[in-house]
C-alpha atoms as a PDB file:
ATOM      1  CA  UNK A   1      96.352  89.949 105.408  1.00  0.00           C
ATOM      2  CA  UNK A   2      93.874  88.711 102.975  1.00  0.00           C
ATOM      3  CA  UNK A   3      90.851  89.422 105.462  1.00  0.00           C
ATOM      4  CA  UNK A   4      91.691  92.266 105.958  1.00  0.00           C
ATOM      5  CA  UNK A   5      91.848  93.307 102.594  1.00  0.00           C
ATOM      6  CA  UNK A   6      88.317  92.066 101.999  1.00  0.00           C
ATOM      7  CA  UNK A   7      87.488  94.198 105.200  1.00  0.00           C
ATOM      8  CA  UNK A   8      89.161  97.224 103.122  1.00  0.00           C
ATOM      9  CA  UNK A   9      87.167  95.937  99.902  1.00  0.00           C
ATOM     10  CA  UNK A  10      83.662  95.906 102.014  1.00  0.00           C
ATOM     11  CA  UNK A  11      84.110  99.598 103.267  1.00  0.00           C
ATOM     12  CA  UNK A  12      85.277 100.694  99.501  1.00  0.00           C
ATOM     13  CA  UNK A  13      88.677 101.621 100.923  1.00  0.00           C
ATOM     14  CA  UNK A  14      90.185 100.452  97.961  1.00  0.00           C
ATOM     15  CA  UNK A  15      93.373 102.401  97.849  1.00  0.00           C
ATOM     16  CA  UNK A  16      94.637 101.104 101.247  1.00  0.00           C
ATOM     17  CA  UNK A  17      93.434  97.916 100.194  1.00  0.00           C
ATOM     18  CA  UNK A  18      96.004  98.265  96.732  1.00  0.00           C
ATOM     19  CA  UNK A  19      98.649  99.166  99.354  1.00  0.00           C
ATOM     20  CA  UNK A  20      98.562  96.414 101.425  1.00  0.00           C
ATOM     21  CA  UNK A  21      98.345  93.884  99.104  1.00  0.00           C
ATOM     22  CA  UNK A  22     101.177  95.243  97.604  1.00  0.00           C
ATOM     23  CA  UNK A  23     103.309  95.503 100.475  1.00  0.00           C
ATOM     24  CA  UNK A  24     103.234  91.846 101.659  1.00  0.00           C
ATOM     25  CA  UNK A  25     104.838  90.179  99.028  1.00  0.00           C
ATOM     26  CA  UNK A  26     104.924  86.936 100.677  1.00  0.00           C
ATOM     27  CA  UNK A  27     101.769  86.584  99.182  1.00  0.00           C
ATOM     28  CA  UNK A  28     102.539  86.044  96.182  1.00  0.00           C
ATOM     29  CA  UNK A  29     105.499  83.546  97.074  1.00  0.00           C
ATOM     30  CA  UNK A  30     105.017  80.277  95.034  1.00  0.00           C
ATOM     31  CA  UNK A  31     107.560  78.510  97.224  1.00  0.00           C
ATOM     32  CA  UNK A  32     105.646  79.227 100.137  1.00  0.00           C
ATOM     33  CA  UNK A  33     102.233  79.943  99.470  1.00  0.00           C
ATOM     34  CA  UNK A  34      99.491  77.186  98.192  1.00  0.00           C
ATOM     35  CA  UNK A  35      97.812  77.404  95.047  1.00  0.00           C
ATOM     36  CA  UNK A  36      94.691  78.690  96.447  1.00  0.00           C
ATOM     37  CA  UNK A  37      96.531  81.240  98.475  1.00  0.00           C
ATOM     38  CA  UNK A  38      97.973  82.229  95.683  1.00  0.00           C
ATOM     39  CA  UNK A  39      94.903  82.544  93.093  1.00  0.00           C
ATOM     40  CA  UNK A  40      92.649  84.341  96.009  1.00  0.00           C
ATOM     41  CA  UNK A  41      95.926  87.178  96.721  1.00  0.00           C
ATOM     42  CA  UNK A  42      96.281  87.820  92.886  1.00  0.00           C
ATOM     43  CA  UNK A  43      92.002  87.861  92.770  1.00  0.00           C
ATOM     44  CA  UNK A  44      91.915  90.385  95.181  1.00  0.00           C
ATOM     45  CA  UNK A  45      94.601  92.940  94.068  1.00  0.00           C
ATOM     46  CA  UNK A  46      92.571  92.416  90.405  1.00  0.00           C
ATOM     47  CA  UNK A  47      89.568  93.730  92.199  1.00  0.00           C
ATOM     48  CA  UNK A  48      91.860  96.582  93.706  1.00  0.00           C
ATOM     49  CA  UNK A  49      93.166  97.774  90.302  1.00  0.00           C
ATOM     50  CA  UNK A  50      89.895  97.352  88.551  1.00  0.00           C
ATOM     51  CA  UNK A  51      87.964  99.430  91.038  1.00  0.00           C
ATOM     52  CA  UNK A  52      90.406 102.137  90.436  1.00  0.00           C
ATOM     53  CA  UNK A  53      90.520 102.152  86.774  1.00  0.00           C
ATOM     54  CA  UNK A  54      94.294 100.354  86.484  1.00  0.00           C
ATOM     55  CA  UNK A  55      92.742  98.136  84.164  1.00  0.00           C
ATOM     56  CA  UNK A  56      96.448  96.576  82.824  1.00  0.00           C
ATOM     57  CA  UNK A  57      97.395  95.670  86.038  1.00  0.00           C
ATOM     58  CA  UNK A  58      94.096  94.101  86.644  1.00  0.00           C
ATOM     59  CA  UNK A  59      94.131  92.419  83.755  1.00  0.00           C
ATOM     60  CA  UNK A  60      97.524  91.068  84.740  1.00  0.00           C
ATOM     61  CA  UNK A  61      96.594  89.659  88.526  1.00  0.00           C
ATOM     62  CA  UNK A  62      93.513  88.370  86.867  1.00  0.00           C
ATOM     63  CA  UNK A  63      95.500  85.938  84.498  1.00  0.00           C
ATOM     64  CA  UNK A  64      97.777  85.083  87.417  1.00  0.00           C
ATOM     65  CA  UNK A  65      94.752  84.131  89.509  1.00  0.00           C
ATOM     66  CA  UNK A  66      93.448  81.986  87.198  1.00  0.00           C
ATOM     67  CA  UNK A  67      97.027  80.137  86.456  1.00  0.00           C
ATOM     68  CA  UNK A  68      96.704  78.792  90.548  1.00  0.00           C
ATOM     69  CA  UNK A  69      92.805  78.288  90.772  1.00  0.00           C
ATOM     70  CA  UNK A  70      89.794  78.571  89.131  1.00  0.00           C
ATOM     71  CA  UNK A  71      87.474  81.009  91.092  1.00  0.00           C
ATOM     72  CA  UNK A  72      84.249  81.745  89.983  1.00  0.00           C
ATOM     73  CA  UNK A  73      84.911  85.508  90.851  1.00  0.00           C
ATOM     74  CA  UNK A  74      88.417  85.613  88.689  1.00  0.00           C
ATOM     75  CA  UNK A  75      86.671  84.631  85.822  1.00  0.00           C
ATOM     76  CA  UNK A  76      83.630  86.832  85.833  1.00  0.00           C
ATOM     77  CA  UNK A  77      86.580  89.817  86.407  1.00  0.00           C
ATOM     78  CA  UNK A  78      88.033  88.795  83.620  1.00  0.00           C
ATOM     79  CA  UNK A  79      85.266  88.672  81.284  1.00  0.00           C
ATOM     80  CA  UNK A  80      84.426  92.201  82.506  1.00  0.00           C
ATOM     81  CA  UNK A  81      87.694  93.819  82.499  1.00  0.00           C
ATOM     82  CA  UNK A  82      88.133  92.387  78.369  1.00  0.00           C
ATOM     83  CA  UNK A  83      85.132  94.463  77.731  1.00  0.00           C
ATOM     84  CA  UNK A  84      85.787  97.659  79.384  1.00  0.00           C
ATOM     85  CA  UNK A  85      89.674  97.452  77.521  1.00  0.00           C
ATOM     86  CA  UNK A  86      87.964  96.847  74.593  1.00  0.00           C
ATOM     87  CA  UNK A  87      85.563  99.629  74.693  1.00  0.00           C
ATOM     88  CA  UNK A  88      88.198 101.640  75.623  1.00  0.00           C
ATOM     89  CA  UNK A  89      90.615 100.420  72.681  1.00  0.00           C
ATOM     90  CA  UNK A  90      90.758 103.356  69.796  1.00  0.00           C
ATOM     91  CA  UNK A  91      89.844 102.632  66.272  1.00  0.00           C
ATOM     92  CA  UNK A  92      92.257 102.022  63.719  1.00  0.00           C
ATOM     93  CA  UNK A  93      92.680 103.241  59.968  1.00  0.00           C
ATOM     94  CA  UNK A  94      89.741 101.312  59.357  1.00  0.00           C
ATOM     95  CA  UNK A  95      87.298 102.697  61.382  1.00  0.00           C
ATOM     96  CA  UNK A  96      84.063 104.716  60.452  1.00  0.00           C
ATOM     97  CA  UNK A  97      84.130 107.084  57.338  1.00  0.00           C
END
């Protein structure tokens, strides 16, 4: 399932790629899934939900990612989706006069 999701990733059929990520949840079982299993599943629905704009849920694979491997990619993602949610984030009581 995961190669084809990167097949769904390469042809920017991101929606279909959501979907199917989402409805395998084995994927995502810690009993029976290794950590880098794990880590590159959660990596690539972050993509998914980053690519179309579901920034809180990407923010939320991201995280999980990262708590079963360290890719290179997760991290960049990360670092990327903090600043768009932070340029997105609406000024307090304190903002500009």
């Amino acid at each position: 399932m995961i190669q084809l999701s990167v097949l769904y990733a390469r042809r920017k059929q991101l929606t279909e790629m959501l979907d199917l990520l989402n409805r395998y949840l084995y994927l995502y079982d810690e009993r029976s899934r290794s950590k880098g299993e794990l880590a590159t599943a959660y990596n690539n629905r972050c993509y998914a939900h980053m690519e179309l704009g579901e920034l809180e849920k990407a923010v939320q694979d991201c995280a999980a990612s990262l708590r079963f491997g360290s890719l290179p990619e997760a991290f960049a993602k990360q670092k990327r989706l903090v600043k768009r949610l932070d340029a997105r984030a609406p000024l307090g009581d304190d903002g500009p006069s």
